[in-house]
N, C-alpha and C. Protein backbone atom coordinates (compact mmCIF):
# COMPACT_ATOMS: atom_id res chain seq x y z
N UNK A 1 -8.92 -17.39 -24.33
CA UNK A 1 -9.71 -16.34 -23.67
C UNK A 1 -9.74 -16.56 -22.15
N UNK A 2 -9.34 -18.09 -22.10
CA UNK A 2 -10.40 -17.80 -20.39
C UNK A 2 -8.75 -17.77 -19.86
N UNK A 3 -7.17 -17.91 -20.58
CA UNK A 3 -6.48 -17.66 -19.67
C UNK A 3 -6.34 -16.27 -19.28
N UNK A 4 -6.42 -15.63 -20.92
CA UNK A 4 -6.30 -14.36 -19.91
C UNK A 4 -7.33 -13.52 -19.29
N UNK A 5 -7.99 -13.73 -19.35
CA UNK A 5 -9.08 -12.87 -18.18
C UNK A 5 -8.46 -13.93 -17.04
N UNK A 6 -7.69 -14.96 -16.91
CA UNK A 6 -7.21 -15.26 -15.60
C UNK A 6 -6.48 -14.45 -14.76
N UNK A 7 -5.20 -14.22 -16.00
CA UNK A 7 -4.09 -13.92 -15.71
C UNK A 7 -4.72 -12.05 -15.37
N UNK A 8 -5.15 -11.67 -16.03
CA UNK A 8 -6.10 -10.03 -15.69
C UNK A 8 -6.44 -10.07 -14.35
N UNK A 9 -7.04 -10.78 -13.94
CA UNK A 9 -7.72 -11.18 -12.53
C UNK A 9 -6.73 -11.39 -11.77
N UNK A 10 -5.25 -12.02 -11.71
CA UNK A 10 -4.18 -12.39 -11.49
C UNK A 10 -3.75 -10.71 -11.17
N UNK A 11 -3.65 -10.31 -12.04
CA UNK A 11 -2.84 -8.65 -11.87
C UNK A 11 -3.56 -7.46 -11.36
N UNK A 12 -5.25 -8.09 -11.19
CA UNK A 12 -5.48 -7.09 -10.58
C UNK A 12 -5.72 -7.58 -8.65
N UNK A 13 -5.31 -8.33 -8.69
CA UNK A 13 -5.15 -9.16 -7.17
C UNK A 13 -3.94 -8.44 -7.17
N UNK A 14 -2.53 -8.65 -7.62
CA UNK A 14 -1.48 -7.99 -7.20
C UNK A 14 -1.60 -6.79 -7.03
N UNK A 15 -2.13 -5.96 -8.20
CA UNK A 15 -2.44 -4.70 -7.95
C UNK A 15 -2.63 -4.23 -6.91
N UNK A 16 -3.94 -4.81 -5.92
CA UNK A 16 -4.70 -4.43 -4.89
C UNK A 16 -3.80 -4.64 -3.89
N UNK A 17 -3.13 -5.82 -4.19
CA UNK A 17 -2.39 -5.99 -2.46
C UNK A 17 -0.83 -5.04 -2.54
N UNK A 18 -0.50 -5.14 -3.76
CA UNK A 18 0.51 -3.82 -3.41
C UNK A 18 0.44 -2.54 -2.79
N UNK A 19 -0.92 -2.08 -3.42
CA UNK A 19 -1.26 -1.28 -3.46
C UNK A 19 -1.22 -1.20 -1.65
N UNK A 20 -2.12 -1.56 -1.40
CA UNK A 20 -2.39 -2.00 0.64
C UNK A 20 -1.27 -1.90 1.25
N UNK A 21 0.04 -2.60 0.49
CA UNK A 21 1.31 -2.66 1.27
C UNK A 21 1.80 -1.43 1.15
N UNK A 22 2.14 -0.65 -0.06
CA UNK A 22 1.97 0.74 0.20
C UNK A 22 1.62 1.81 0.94
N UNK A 23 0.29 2.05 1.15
CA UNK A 23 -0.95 2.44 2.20
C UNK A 23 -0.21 1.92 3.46
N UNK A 24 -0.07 0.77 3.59
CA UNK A 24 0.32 0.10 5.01
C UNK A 24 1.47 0.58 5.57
N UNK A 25 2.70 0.72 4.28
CA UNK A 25 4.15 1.46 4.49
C UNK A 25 3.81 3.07 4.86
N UNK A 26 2.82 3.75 3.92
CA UNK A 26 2.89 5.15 4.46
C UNK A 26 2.39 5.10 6.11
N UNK A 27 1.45 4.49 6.68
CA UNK A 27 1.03 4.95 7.64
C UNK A 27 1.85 4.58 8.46
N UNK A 28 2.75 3.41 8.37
CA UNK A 28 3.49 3.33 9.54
C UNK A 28 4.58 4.42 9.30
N UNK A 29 5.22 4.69 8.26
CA UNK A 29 6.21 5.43 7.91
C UNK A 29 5.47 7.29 9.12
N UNK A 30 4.25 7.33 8.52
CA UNK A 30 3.57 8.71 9.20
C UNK A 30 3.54 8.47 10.90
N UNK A 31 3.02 7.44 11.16
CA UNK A 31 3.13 6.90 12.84
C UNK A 31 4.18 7.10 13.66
N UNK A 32 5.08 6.93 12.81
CA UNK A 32 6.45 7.33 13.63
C UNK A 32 6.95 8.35 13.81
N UNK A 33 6.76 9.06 12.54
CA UNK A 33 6.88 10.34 12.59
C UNK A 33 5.97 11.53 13.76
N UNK A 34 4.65 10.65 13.69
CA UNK A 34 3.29 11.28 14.88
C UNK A 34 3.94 11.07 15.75
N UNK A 35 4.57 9.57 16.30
CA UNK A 35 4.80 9.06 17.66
C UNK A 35 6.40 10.24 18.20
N UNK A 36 7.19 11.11 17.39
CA UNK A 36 8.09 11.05 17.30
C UNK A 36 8.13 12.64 18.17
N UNK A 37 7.07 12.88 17.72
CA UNK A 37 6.57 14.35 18.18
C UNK A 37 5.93 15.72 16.99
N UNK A 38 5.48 16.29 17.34
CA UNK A 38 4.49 16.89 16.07
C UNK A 38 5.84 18.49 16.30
N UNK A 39 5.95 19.09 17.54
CA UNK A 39 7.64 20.13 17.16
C UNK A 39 8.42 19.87 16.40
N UNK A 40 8.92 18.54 15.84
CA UNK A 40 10.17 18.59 14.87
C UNK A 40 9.31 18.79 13.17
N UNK A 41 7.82 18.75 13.32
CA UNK A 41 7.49 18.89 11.56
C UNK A 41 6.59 19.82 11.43
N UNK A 42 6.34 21.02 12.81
CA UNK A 42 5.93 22.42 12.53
C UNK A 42 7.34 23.25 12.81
């Protein structure tokens, strides 16, 4: 029992930080696109 509520706890740590790196990839991915000029995506 107590490994896996480790290993649970384990996947939901990955979960979260993927998740962030994601989030982290869109906004820079959107930043550039902002920085790039707002005429080429109206």
């Amino acid at each position: 029992m107590e490994m896996q509520s480790y290993t649970l706890e384990e996947l939901e740590l990955e979960n979260k930080e993927g998740f962030r790196t994601i989030l982290d990839e869109g906004n820079i991915v959107f930043r550039r696109l902002h920085e790039k000029g707002d005429s080429s995506l109206t």
